[in-house]
PDB file of N, CA and C in Angstrom:
ATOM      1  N   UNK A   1     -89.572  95.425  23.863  1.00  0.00           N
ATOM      2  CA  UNK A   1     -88.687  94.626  23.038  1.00  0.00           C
ATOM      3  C   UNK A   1     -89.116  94.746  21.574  1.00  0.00           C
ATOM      4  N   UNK A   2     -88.108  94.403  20.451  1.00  0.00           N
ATOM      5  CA  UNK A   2     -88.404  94.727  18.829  1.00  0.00           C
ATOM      6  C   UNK A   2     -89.084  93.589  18.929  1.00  0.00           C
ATOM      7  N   UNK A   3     -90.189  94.033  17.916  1.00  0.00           N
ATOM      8  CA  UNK A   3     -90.824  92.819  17.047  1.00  0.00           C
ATOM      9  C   UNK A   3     -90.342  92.866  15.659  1.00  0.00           C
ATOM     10  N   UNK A   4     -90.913  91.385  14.933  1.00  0.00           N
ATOM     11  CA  UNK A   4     -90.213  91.282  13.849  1.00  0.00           C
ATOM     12  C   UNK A   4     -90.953  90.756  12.903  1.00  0.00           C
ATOM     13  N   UNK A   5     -91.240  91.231  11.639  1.00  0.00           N
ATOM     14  CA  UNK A   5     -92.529  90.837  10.635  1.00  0.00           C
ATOM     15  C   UNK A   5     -92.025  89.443   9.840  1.00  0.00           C
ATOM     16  N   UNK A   6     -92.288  88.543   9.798  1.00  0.00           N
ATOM     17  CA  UNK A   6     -91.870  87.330   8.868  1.00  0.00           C
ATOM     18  C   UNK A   6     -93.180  87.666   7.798  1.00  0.00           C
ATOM     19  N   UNK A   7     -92.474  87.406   6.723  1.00  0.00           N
ATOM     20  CA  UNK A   7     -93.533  87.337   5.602  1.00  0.00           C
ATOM     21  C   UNK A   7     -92.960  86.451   4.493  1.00  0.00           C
ATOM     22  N   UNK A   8     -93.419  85.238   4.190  1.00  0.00           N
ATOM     23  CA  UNK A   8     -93.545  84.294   3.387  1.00  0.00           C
ATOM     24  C   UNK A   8     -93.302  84.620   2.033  1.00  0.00           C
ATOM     25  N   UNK A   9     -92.278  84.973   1.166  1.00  0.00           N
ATOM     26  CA  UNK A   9     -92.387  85.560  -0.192  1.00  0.00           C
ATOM     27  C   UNK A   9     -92.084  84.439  -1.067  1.00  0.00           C
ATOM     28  N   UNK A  10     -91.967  83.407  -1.016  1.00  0.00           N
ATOM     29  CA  UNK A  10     -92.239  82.291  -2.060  1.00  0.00           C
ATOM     30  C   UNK A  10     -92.513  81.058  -1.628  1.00  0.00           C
ATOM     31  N   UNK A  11     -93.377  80.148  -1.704  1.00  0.00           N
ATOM     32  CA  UNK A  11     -93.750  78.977  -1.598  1.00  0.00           C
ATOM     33  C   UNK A  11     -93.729  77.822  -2.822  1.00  0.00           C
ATOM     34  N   UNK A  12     -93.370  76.751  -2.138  1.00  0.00           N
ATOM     35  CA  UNK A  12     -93.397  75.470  -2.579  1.00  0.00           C
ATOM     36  C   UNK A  12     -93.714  74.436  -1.933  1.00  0.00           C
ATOM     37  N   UNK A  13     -93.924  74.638  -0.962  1.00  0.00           N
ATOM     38  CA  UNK A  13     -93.998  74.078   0.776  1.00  0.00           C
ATOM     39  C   UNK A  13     -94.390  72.285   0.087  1.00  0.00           C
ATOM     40  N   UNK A  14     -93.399  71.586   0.293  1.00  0.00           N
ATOM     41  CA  UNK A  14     -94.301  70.212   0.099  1.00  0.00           C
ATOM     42  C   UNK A  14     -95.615  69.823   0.581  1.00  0.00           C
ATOM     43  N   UNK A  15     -95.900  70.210   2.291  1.00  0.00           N
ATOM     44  CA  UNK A  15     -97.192  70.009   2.859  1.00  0.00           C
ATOM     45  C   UNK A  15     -98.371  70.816   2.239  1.00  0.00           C
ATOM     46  N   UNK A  16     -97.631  72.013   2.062  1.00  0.00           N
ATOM     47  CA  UNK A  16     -98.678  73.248   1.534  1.00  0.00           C
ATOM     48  C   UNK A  16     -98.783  73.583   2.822  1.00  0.00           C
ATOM     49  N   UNK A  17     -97.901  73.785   4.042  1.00  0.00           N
ATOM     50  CA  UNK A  17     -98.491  74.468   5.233  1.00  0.00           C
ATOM     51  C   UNK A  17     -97.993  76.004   4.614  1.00  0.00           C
ATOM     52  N   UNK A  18     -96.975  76.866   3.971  1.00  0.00           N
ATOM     53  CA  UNK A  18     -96.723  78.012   3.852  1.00  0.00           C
ATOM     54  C   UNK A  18     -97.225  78.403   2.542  1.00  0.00           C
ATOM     55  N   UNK A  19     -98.132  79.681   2.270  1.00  0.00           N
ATOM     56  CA  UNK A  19     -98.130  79.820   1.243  1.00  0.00           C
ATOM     57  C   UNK A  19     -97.548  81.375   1.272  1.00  0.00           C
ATOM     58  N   UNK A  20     -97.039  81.891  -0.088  1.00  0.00           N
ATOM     59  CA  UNK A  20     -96.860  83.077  -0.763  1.00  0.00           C
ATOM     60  C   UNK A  20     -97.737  83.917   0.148  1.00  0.00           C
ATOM     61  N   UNK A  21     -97.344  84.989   0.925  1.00  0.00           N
ATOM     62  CA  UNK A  21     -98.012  86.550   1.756  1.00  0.00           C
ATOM     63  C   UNK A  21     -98.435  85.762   2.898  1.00  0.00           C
ATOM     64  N   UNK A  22     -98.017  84.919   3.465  1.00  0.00           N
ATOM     65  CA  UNK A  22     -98.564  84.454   4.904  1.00  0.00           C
ATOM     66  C   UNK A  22     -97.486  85.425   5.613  1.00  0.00           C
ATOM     67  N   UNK A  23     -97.937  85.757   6.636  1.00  0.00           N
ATOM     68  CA  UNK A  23     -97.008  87.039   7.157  1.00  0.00           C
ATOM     69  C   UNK A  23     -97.154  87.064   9.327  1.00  0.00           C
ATOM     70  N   UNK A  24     -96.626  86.677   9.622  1.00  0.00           N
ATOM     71  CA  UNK A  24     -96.715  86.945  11.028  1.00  0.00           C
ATOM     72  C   UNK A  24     -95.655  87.576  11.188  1.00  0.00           C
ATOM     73  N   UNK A  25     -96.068  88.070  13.292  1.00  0.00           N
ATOM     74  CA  UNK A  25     -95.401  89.002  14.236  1.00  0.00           C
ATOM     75  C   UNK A  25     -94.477  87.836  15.037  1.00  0.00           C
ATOM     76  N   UNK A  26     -93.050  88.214  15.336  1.00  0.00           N
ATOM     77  CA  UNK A  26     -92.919  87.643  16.348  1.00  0.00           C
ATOM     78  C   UNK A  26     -92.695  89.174  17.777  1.00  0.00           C
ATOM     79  N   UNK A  27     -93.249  88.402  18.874  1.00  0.00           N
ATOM     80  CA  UNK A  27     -93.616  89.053  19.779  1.00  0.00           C
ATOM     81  C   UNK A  27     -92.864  88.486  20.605  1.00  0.00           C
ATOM     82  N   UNK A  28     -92.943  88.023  21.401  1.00  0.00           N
ATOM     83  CA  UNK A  28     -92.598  87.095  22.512  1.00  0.00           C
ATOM     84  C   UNK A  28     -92.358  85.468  22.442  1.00  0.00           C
ATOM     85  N   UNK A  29     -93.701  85.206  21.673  1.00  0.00           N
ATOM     86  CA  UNK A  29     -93.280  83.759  21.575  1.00  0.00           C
ATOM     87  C   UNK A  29     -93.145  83.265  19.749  1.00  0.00           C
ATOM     88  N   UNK A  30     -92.897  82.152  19.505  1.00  0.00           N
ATOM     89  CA  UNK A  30     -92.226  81.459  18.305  1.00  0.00           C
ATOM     90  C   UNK A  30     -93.769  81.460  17.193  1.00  0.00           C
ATOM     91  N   UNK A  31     -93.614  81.994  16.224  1.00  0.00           N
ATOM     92  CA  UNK A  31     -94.395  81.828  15.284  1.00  0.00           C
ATOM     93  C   UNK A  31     -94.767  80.656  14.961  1.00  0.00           C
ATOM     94  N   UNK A  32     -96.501  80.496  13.997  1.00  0.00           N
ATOM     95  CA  UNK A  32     -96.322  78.881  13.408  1.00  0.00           C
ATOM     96  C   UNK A  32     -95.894  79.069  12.706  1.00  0.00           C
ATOM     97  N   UNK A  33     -94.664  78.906  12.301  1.00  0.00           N
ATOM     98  CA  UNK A  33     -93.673  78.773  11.194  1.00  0.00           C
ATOM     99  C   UNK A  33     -93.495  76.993  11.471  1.00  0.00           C
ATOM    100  N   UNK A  34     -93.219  76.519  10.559  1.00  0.00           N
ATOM    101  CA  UNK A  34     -92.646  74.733  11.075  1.00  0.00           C
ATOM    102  C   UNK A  34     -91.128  74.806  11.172  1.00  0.00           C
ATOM    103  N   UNK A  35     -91.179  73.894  11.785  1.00  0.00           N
ATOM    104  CA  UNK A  35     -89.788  73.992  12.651  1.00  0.00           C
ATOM    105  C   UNK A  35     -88.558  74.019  11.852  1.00  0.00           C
ATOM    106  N   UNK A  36     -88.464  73.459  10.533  1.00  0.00           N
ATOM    107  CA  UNK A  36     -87.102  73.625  10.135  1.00  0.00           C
ATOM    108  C   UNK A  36     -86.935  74.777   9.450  1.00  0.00           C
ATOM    109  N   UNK A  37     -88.208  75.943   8.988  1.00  0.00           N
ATOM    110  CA  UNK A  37     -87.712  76.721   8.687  1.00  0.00           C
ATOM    111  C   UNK A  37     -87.635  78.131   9.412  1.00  0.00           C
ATOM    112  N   UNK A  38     -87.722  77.944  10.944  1.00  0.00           N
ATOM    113  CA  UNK A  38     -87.885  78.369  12.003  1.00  0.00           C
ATOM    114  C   UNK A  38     -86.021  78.483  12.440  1.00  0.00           C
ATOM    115  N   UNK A  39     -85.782  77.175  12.375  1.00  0.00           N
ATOM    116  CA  UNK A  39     -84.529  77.207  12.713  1.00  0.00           C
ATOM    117  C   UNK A  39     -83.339  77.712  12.165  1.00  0.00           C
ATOM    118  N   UNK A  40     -83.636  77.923  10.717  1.00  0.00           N
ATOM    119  CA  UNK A  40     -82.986  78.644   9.788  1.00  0.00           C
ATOM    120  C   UNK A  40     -83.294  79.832   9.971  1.00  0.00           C
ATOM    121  N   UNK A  41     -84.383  81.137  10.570  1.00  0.00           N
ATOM    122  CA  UNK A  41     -84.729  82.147  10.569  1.00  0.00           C
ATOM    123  C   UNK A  41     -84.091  82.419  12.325  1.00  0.00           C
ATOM    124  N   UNK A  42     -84.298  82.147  13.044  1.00  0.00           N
ATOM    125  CA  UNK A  42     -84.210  82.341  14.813  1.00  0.00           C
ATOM    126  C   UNK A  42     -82.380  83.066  14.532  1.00  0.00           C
ATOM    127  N   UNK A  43     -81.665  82.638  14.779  1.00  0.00           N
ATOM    128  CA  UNK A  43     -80.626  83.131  14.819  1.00  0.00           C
ATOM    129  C   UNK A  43     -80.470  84.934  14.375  1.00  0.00           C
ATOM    130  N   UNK A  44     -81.332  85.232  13.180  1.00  0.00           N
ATOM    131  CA  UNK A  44     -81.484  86.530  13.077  1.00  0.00           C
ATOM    132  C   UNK A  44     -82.907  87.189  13.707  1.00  0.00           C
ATOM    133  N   UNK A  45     -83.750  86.433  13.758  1.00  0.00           N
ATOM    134  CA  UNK A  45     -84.804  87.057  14.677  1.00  0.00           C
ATOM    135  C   UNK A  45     -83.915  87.457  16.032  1.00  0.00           C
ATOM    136  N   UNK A  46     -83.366  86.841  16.737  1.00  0.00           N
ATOM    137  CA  UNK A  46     -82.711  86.735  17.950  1.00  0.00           C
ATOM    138  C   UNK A  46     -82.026  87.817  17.904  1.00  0.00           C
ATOM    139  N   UNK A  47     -81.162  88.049  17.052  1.00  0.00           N
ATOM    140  CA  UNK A  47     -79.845  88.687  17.214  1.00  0.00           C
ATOM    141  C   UNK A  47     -80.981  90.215  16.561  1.00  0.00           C
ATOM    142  N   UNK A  48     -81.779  90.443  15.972  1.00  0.00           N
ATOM    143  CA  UNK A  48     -82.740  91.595  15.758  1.00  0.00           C
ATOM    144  C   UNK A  48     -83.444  92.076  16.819  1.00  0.00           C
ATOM    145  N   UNK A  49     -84.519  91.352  17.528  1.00  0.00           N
ATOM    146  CA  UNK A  49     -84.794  91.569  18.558  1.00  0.00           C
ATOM    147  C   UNK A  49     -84.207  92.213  19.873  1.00  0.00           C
ATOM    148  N   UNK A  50     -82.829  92.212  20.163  1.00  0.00           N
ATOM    149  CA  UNK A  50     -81.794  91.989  20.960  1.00  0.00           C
ATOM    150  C   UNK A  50     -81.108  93.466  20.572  1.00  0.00           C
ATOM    151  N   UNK A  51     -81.405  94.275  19.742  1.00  0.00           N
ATOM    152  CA  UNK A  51     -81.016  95.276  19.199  1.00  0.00           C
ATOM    153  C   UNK A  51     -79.306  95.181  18.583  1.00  0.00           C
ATOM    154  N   UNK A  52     -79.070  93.926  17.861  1.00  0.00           N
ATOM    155  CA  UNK A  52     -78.291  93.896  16.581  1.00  0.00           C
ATOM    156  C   UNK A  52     -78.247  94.538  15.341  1.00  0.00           C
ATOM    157  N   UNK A  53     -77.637  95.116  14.509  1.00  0.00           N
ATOM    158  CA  UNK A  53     -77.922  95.545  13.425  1.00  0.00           C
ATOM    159  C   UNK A  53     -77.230  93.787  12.747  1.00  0.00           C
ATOM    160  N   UNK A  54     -77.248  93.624  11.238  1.00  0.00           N
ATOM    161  CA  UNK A  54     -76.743  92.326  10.550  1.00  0.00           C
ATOM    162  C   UNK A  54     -76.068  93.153   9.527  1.00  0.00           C
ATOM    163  N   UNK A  55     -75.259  92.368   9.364  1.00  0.00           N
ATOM    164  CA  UNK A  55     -74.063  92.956   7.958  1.00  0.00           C
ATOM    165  C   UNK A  55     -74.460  92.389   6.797  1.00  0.00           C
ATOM    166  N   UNK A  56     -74.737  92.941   5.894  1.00  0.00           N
ATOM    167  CA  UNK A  56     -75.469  92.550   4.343  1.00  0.00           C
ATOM    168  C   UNK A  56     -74.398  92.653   3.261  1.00  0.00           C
ATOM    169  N   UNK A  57     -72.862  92.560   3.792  1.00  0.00           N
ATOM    170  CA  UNK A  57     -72.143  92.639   2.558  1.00  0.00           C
ATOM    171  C   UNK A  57     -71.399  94.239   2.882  1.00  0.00           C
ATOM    172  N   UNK A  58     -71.858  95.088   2.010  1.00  0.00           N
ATOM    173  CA  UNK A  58     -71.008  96.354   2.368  1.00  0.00           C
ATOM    174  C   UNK A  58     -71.838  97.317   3.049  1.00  0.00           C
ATOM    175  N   UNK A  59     -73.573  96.736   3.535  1.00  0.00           N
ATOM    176  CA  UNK A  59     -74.200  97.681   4.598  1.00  0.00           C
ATOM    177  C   UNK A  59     -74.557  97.000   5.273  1.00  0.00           C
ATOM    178  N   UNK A  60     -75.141  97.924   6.273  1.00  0.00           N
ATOM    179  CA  UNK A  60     -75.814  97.306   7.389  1.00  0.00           C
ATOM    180  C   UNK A  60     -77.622  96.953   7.116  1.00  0.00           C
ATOM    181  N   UNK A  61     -78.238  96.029   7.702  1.00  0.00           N
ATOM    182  CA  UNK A  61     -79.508  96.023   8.060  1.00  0.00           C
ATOM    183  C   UNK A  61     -80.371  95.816   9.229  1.00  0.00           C
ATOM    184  N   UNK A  62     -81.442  96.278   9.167  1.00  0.00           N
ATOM    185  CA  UNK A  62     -81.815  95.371   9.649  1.00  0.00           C
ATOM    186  C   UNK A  62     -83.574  94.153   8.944  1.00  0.00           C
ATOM    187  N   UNK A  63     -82.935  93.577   8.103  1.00  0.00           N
ATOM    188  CA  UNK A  63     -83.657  93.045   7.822  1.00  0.00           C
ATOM    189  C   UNK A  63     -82.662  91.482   6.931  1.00  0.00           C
ATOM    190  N   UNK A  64     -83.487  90.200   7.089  1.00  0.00           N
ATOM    191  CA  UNK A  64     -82.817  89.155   6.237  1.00  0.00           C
ATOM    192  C   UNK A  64     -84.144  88.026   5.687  1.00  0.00           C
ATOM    193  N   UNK A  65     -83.255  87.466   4.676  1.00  0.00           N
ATOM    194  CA  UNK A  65     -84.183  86.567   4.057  1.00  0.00           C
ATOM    195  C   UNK A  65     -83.534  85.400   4.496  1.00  0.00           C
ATOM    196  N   UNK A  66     -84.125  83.992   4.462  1.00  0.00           N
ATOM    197  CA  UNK A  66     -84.058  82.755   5.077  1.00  0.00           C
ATOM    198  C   UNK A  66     -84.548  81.760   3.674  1.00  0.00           C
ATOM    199  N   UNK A  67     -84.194  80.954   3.463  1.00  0.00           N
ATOM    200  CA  UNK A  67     -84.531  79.689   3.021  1.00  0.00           C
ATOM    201  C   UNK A  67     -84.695  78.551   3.455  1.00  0.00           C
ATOM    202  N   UNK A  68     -86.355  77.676   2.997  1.00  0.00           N
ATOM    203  CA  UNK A  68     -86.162  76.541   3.867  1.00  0.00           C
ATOM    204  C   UNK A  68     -85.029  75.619   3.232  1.00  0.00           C
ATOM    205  N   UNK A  69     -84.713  74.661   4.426  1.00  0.00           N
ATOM    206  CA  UNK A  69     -83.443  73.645   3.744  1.00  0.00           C
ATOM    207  C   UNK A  69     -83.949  72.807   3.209  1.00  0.00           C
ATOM    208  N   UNK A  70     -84.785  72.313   2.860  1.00  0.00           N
ATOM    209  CA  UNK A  70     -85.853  71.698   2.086  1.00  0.00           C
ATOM    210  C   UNK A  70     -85.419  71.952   0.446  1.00  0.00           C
ATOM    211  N   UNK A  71     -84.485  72.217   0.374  1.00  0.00           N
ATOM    212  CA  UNK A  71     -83.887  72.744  -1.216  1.00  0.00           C
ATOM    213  C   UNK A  71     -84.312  74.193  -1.743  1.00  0.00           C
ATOM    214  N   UNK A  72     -84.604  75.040  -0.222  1.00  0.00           N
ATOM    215  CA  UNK A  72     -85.093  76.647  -0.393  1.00  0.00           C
ATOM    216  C   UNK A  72     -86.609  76.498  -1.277  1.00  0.00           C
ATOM    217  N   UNK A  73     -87.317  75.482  -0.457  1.00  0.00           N
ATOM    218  CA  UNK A  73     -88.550  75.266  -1.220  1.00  0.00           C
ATOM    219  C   UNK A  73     -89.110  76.488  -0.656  1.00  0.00           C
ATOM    220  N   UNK A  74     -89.661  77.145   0.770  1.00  0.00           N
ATOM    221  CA  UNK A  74     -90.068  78.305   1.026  1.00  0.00           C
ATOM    222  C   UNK A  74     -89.143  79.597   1.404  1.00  0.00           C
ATOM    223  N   UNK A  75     -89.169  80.255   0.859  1.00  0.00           N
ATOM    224  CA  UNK A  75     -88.234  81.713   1.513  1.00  0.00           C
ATOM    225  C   UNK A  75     -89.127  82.903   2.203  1.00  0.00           C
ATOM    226  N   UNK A  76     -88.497  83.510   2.991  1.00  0.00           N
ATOM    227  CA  UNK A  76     -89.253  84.040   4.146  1.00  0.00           C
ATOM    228  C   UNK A  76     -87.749  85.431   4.259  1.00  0.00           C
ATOM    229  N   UNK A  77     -88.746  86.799   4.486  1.00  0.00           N
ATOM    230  CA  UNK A  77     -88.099  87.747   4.819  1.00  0.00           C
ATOM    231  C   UNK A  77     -88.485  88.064   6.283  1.00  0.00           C
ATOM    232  N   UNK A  78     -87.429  88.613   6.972  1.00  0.00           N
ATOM    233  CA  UNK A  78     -87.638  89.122   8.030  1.00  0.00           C
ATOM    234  C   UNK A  78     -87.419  90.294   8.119  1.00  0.00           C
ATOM    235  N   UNK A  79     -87.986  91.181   9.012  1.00  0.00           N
ATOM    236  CA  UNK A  79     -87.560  92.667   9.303  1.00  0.00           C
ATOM    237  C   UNK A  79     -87.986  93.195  10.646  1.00  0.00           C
ATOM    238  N   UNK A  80     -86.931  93.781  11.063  1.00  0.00           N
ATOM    239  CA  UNK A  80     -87.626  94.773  12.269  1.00  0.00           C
ATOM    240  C   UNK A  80     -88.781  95.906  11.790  1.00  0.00           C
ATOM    241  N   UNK A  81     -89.341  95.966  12.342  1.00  0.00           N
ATOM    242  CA  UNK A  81     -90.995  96.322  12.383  1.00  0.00           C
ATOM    243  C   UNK A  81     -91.002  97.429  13.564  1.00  0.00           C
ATOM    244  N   UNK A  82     -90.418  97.323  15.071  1.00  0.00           N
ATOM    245  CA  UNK A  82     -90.834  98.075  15.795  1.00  0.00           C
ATOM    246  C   UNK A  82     -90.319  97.902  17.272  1.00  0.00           C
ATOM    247  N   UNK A  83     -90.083  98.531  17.901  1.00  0.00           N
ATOM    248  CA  UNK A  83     -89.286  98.706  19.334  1.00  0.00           C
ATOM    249  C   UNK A  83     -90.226  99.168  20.900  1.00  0.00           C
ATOM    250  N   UNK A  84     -90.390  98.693  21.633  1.00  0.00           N
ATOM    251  CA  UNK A  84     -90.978  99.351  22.486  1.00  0.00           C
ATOM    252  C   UNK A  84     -90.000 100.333  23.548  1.00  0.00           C
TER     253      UNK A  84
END
């Protein structure tokens, strides 16, 4: 199955749990990502994993960025990384 690189590219995190280059795999199971900005990212992890391409406007990718709803205090890119 694809894995998928999350990498943290801006922080504001109120807690300070995310900072700027924190970067995990998802594999199988759910990253520590915290949950609301988990829930904003899953829908394209899912549909990546699953061998989706995503529509970016007038191309295709496979890769997306996420904002937390937190007023897009942290943003987070995703990308396919790799297929077994």
């Amino acid at each position: 199955m694809a894995k998928i690189k999350l990498t943290i590219t801006e922080s504001n995190c109120r807690s300070g749990y995310h900072k700027a280059g924190d970067e995990f795999i998802v594999d199988d199971l759910c990253p520590p990502v915290c949950l609301e900005l988990w829930h904003c990212a899953y829908p394209y992890v899912f549909a990546l994993k699953n061998g989706a391409v995503l529509d970016c406007g007038k191309e295709k990718c496979t890769h997306f960025t996420v904002k937390c709803p937190d007023g897009g205090r942290v943003c987070m890119r995703g990308e396919l990384i790799g297929q077994e």
